[in-house]
C-alpha atoms as a PDB file:
ATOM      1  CA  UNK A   1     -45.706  21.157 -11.636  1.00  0.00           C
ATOM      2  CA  UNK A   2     -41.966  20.690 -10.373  1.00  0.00           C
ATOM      3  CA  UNK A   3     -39.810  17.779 -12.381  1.00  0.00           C
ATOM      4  CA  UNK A   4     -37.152  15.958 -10.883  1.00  0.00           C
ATOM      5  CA  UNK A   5     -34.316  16.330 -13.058  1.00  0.00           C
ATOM      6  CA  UNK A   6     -31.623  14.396 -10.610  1.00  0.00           C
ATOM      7  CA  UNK A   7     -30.619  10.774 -11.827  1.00  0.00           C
ATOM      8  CA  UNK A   8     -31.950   8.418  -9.576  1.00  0.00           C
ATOM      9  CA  UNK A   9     -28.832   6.707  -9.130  1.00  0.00           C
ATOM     10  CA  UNK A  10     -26.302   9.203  -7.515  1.00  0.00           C
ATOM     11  CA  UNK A  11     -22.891   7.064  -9.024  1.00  0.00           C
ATOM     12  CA  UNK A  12     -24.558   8.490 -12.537  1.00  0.00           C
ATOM     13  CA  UNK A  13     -24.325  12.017 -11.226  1.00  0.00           C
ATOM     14  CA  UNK A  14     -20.558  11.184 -10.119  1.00  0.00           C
ATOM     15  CA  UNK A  15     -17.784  13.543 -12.359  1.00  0.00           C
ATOM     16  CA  UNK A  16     -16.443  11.046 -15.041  1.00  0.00           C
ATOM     17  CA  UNK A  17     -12.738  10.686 -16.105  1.00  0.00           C
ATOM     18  CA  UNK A  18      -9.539  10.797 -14.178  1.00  0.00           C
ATOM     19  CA  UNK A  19      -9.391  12.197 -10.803  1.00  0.00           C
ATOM     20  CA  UNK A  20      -6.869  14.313 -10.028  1.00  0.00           C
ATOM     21  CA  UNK A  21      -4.959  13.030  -6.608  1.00  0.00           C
ATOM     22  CA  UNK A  22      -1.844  14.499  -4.560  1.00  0.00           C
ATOM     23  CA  UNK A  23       0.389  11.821  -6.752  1.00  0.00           C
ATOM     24  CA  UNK A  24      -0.840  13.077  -9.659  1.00  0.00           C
ATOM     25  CA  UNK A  25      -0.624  17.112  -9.314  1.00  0.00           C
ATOM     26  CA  UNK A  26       2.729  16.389  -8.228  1.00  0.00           C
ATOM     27  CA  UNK A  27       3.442  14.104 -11.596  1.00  0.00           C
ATOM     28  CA  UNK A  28       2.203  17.193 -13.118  1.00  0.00           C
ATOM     29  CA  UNK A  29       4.178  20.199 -11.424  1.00  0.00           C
ATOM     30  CA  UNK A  30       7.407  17.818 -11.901  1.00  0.00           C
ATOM     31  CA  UNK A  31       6.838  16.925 -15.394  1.00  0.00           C
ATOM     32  CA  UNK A  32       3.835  17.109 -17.295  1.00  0.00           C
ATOM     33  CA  UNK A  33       4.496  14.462 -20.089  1.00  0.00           C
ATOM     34  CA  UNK A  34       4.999  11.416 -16.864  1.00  0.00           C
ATOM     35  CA  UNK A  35       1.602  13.070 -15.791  1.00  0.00           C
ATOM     36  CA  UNK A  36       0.146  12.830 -19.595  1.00  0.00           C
ATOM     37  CA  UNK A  37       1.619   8.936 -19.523  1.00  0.00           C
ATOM     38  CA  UNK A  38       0.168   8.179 -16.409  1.00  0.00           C
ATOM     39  CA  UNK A  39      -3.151   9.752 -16.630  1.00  0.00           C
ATOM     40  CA  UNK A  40      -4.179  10.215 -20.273  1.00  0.00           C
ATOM     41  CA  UNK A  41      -2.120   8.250 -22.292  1.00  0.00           C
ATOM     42  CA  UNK A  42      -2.476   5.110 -19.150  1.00  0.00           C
ATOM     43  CA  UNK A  43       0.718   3.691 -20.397  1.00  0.00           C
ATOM     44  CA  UNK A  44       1.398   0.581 -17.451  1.00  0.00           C
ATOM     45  CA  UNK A  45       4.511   1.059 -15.223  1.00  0.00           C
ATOM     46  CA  UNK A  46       5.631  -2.234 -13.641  1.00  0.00           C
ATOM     47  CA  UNK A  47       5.135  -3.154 -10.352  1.00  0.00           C
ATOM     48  CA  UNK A  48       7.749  -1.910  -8.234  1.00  0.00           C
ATOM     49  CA  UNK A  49       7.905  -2.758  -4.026  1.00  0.00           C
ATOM     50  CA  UNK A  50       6.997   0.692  -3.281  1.00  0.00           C
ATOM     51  CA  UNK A  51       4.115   0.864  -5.568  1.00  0.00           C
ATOM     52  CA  UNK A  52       2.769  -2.289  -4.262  1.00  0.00           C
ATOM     53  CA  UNK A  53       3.089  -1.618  -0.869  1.00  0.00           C
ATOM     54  CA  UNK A  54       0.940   1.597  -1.363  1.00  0.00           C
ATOM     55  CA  UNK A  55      -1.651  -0.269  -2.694  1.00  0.00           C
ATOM     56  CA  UNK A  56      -1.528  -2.697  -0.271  1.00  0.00           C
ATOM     57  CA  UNK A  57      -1.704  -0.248   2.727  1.00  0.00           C
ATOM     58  CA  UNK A  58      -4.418   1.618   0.870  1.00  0.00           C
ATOM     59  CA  UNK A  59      -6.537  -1.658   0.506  1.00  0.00           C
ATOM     60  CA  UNK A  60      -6.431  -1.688   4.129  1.00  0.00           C
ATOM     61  CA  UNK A  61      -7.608   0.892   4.629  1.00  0.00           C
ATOM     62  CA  UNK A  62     -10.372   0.925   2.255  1.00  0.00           C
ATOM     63  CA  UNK A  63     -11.116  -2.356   4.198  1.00  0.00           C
ATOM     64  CA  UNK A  64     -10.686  -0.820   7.488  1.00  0.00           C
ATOM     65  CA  UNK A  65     -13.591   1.335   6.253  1.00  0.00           C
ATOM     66  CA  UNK A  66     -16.094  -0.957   5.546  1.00  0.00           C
ATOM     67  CA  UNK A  67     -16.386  -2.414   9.341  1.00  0.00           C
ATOM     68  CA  UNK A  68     -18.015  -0.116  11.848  1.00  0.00           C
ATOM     69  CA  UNK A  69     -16.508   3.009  13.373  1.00  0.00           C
ATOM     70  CA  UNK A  70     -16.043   1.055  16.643  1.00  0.00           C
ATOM     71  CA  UNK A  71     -14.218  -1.621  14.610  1.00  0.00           C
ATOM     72  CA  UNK A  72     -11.591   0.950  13.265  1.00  0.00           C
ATOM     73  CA  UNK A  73      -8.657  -0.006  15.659  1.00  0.00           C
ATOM     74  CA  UNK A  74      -5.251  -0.675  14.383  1.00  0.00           C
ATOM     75  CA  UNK A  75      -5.236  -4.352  15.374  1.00  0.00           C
ATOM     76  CA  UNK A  76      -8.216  -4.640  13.178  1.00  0.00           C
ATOM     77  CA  UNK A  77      -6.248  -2.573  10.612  1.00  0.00           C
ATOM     78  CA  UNK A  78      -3.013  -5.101  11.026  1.00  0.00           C
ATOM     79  CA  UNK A  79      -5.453  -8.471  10.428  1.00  0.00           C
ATOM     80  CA  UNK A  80      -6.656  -6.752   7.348  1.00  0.00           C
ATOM     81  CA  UNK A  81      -3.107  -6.584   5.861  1.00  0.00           C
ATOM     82  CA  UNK A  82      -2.359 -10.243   4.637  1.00  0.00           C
ATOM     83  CA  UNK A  83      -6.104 -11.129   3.270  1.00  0.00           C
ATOM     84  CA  UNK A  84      -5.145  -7.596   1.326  1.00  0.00           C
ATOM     85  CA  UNK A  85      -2.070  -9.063   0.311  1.00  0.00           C
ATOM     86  CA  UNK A  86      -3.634 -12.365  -0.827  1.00  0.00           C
ATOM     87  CA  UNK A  87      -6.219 -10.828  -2.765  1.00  0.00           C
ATOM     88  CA  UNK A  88      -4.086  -8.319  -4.416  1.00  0.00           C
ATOM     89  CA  UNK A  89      -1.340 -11.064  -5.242  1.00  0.00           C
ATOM     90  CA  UNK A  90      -3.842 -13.488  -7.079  1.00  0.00           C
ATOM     91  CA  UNK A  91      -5.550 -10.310  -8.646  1.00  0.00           C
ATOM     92  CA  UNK A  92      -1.713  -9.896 -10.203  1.00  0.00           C
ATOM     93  CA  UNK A  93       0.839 -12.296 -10.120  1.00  0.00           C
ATOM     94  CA  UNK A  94       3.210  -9.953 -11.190  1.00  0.00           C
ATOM     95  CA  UNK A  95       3.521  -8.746  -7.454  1.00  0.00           C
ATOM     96  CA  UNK A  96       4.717 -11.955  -6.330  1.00  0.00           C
ATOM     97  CA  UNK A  97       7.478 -11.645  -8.598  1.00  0.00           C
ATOM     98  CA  UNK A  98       8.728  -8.923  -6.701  1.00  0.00           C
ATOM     99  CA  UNK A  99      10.261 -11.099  -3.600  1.00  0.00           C
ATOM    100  CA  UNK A 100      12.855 -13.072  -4.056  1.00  0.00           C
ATOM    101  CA  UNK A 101      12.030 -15.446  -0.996  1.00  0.00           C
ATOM    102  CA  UNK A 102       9.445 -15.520   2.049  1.00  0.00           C
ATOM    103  CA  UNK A 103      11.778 -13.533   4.518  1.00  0.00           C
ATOM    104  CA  UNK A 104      12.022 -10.597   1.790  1.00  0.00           C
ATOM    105  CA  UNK A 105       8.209 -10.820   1.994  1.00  0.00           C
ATOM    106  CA  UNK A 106       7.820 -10.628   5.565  1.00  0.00           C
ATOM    107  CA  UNK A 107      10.017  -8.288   5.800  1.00  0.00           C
ATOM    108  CA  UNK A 108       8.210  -5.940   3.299  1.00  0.00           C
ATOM    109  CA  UNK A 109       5.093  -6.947   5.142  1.00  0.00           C
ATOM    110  CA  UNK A 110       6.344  -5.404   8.160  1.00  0.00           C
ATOM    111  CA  UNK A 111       7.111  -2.265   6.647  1.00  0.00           C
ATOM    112  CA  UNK A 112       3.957  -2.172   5.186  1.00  0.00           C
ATOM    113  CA  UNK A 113       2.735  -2.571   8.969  1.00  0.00           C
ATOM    114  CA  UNK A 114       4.502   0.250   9.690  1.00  0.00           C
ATOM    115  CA  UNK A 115       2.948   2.413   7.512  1.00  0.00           C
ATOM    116  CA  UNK A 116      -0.640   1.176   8.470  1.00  0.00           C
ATOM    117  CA  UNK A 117       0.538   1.926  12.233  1.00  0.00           C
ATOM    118  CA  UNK A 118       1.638   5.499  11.442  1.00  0.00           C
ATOM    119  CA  UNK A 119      -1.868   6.552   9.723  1.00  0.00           C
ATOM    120  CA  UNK A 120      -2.928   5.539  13.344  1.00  0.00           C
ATOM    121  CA  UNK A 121      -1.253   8.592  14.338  1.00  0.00           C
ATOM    122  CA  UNK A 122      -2.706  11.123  12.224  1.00  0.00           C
ATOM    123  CA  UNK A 123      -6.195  10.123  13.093  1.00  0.00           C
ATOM    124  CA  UNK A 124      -8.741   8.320  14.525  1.00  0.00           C
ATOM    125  CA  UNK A 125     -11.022   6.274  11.940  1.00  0.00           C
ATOM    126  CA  UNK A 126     -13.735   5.296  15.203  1.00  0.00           C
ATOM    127  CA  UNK A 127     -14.253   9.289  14.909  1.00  0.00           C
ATOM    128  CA  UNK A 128     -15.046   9.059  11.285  1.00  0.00           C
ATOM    129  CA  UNK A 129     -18.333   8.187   9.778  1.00  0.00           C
END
């Protein structure tokens, strides 16, 4: 008689508590108390443009991911970035906070754009599955 042991659902089988990311091993070589802060203790850092404009391009590209392979192309990745945005700013209002007009936004928009462009040039997400 063999039992099955496994969880049925594989998210249950999924390692539990922080991840460690190439942010965060760096936090940690540089100075392990902003990596205790950050990861264990979870103490909130405001918003900065930077920081938002990470998440923003990562969004995307989580996004990106979701459509089929053949999809993956980076005027799809470009239409993604301002639904992002939207959803990100009403998520946290804070964010909008962080330009002082529409042309500081645009303009922050099209840096994010460049960013999305460049990840363009390190791969190929149609090649990806």
């Amino acid at each position: 008689m063999v039992i099955d042991i496994s969880p049925a659902d594989p998210a249950e089988s999924a390692p539990k508590g922080p991840a460690l990311s190439p942010s965060r091993a760096a936090d940690f070589m540089n100075c392990p108390l902003l990596y205790r802060f950050r990861v264990i203790d979870r103490l909130l850092e405001p918003p900065t443009t930077a920081t938002a404009r990470g998440t923003l391009v990562h969004a995307a590209l989580e996004r990106l991911f979701d459509l089929p392979a053949a999809d993956r192309t980076p005027e799809a990745a470009r239409a993604l970035l301002v639904p992002e945005w939207d959803r990100l700013a009403a998520a946290e209002p804070d964010l909008t906070a962080l330009f002082g007009d529409d042309a500081e936004l645009q303009s922050w928009l099209r840096s994010a754009t460049a960013i999305l462009d460049s990840y363009f040039t390190l791969e190929d997400p149609r090649r990806l599955e």
